[in-house]
Protein backbone atom coordinates (compact mmCIF):
# COMPACT_ATOMS: atom_id res chain seq x y z
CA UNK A 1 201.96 -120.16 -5.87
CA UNK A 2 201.72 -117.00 -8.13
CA UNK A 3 198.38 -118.28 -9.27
CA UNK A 4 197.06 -118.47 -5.66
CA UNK A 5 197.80 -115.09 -4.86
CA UNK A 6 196.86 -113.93 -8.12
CA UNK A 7 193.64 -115.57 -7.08
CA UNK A 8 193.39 -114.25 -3.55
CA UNK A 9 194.13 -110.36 -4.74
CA UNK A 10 191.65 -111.00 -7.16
CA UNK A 11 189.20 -112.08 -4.42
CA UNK A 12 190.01 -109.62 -1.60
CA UNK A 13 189.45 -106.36 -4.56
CA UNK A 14 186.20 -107.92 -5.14
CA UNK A 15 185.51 -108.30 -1.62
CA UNK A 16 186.78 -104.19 -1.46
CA UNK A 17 184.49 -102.76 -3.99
CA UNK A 18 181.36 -104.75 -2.98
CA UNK A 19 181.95 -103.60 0.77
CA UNK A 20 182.15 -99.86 -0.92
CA UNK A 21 179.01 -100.39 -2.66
CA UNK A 22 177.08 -101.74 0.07
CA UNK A 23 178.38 -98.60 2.29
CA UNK A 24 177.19 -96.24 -0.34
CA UNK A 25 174.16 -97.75 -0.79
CA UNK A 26 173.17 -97.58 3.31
CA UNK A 27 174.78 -94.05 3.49
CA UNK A 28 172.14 -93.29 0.30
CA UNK A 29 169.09 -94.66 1.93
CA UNK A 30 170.05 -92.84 5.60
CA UNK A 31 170.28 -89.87 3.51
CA UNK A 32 166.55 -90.72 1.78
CA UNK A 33 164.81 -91.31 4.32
CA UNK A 34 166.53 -88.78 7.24
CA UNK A 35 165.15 -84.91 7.22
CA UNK A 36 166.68 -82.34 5.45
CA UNK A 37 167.11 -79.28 7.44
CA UNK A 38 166.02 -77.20 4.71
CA UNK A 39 162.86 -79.20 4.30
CA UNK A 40 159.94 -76.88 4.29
CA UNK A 41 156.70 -78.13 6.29
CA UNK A 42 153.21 -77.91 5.14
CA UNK A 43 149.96 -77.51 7.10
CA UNK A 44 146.63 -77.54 5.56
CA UNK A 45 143.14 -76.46 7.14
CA UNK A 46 140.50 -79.31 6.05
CA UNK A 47 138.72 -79.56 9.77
CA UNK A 48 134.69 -79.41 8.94
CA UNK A 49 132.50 -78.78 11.78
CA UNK A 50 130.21 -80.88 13.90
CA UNK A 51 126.64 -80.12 14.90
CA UNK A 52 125.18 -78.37 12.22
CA UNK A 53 121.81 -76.53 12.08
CA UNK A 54 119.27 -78.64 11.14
CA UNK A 55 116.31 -77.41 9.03
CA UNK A 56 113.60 -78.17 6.84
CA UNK A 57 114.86 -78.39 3.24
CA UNK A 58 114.11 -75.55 0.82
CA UNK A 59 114.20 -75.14 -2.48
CA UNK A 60 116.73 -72.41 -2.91
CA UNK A 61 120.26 -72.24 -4.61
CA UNK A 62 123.16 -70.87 -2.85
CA UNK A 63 126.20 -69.83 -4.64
CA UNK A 64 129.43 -69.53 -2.31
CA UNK A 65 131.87 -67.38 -3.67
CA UNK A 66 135.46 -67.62 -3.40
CA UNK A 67 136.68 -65.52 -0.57
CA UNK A 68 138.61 -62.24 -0.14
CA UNK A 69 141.20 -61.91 1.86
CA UNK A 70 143.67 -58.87 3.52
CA UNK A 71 146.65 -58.85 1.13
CA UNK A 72 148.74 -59.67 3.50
CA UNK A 73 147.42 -63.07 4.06
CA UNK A 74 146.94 -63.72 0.63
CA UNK A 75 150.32 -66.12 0.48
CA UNK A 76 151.08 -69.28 1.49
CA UNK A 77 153.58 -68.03 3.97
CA UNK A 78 152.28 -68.47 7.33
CA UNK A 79 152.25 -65.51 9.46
CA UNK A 80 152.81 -64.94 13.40
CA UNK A 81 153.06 -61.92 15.42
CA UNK A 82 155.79 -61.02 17.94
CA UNK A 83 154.76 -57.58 18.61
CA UNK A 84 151.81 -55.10 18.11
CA UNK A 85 151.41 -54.06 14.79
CA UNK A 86 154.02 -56.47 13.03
CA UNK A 87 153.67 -59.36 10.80
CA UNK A 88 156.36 -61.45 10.58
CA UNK A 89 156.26 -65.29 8.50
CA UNK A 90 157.95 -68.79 9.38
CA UNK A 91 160.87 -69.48 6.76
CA UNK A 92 160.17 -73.38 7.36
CA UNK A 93 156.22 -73.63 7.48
CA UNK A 94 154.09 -72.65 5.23
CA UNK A 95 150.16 -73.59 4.01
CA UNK A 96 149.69 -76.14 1.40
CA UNK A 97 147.32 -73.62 -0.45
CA UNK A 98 146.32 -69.86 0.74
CA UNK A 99 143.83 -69.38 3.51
CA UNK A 100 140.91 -68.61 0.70
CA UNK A 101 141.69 -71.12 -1.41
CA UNK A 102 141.39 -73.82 1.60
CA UNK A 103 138.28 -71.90 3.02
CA UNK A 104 136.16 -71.93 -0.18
CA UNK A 105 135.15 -75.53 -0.72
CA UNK A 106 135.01 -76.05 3.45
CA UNK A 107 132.44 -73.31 3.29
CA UNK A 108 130.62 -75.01 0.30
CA UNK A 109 130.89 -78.81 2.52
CA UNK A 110 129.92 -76.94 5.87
CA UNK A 111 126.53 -75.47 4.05
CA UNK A 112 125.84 -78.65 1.81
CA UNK A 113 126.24 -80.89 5.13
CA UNK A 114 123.15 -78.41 6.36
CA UNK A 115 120.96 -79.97 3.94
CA UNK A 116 118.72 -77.30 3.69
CA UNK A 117 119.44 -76.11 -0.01
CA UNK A 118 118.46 -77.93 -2.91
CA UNK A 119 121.78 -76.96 -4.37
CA UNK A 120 124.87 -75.27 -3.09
CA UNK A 121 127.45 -73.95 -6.04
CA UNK A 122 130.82 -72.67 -6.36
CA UNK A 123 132.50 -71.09 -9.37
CA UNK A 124 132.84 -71.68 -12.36
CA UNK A 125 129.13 -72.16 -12.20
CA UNK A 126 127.53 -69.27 -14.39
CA UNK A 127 124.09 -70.40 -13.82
CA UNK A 128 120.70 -68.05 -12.07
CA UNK A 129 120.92 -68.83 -8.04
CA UNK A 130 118.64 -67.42 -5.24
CA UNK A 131 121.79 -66.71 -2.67
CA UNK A 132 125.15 -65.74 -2.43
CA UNK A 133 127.79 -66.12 0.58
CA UNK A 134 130.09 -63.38 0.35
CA UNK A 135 133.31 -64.21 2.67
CA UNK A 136 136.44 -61.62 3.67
CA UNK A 137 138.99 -62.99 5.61
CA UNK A 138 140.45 -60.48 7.81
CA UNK A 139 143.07 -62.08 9.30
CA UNK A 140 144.64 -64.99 10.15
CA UNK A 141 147.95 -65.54 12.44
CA UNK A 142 149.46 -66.82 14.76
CA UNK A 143 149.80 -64.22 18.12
CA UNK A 144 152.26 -64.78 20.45
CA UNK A 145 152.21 -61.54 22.13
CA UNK A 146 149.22 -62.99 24.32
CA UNK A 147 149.65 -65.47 27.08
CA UNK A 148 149.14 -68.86 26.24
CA UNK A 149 149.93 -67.63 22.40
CA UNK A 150 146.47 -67.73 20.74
CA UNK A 151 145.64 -68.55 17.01
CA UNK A 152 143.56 -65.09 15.47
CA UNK A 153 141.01 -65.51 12.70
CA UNK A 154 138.69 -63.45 11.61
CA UNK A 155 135.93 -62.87 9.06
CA UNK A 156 133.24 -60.71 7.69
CA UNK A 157 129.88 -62.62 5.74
CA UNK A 158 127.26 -61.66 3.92
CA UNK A 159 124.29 -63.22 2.13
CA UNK A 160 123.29 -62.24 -0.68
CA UNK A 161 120.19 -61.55 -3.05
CA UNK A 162 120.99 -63.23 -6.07
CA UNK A 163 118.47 -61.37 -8.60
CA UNK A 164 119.24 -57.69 -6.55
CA UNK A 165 122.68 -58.05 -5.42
CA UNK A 166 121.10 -56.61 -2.20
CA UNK A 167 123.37 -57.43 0.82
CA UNK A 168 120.42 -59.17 3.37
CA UNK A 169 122.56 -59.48 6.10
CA UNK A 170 126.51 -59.12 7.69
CA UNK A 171 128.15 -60.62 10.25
CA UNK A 172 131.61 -60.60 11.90
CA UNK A 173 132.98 -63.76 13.09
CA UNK A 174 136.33 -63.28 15.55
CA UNK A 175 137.85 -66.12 17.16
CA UNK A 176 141.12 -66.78 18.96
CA UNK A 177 141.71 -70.16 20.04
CA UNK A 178 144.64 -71.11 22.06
CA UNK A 179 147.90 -72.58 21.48
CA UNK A 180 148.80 -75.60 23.11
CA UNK A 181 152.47 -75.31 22.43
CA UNK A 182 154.09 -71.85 21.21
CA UNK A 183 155.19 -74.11 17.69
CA UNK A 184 154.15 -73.54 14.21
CA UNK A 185 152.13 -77.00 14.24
CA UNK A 186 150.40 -76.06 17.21
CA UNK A 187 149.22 -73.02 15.17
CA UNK A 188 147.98 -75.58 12.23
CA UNK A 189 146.29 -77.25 15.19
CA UNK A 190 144.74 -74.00 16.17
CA UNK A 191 143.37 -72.49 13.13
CA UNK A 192 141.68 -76.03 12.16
CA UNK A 193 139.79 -75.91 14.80
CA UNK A 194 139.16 -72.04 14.70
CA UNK A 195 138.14 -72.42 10.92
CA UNK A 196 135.73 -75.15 12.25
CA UNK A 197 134.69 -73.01 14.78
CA UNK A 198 133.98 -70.35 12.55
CA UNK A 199 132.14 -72.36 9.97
CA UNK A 200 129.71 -73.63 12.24
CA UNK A 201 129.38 -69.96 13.15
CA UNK A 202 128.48 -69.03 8.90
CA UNK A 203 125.97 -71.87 8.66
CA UNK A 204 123.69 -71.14 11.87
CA UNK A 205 124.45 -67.33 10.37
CA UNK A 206 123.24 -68.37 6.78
CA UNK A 207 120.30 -70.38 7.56
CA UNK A 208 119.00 -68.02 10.22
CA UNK A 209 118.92 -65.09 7.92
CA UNK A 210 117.60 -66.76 5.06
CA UNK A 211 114.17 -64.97 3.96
């Protein structure tokens, strides 16, 4: 008889511990795969535009340089505006990369897509070139002291003589496209499609003015 319950006791621990084990291992997965409040989210801007100029190809180089930008949008953080004359950032969103760091190579894309230069460079390319695009961006938030809440970007270009350094033409590109919920997301929605906007904008700018 002792040998039976030694037998069952033996049985019903091993029983215990795998039950534990199998508990810790579902509460370990639910906690894997379940958000963490803290959990920061990242937008990107990668939306090229449609309906590009179309021209006869020349035989020019254009060199696009990597943007400026107003320090204070010079951060991943992602700003918004409440009020006039206040920036203020999300704590849980935030770009994957800062706004001229994602706008460089979609401005190199949007004007190689034109097919109208025989080469279109970006840094670290020391090379001669015939062009330059020069590109500020002046702002970039998310306003939701408008009604609906709109997404604000805004840019200054210039083309460039590449020999001279000679500015051949500037333009200022402002756009403000609205928000289809007052979220952060909605805001990543909006300035893809603002920055696509806006591109379009550069290339009918670049090839028009183009000697």
């Amino acid at each position: 008889m002792n040998a039976i319950r030694r037998v069952r006791h033996w049985a019903c621990a091993r029983a215990g511990i795998l039950l534990a084990a199998l508990s810790m291992a579902v509460l370990a997965g639910c906690s894997l795969f379940s958000p963490v409040e803290d959990d920061i989210q990242v937008g990107v801007i990668d939306q090229l535009p449609t309906e590009l100029p179309r021209r006869e190809p020349h035989a020019a180089t254009l060199m696009v340089l990597p943007p400026a930008i107003n320090p204070v949008y010079d951060t991943v953080r992602m700003a918004y505006r409440l009020r006039p004359h206040q920036v203020e950032y999300f704590s849980r969103h935030e770009w994957g990369a800062t706004p001229a760091q994602m706008l460089q190579p979609l401005l190199a894309r949007t004007l190689e897509n034109t097919h109208y230069f025989h080469a279109v460079l970006s840094p670290p390319y020391f090379g001669p070139y015939h062009y330059a695009l020069r590109t500020e961006i002046l702002e970039l938030t998310q306003d939701f002291t408008s009604e609906p809440a709109t997404l604000q970007l805004s840019l200054r270009v210039q083309l460039v003589d590449g020999d001279s350094n000679r500015v051949i033409a500037e333009r200022a590109i402002s756009l403000r496209e609205p928000l289809l919920q007052q979220t952060p997301y909605a805001g990543i929605v909006a300035a893809n499609e603002a920055t696509a906007k806006s591109l379009r904008q550069v290339a009918w700018f670049v090839i028009g003015e183009m000697p």
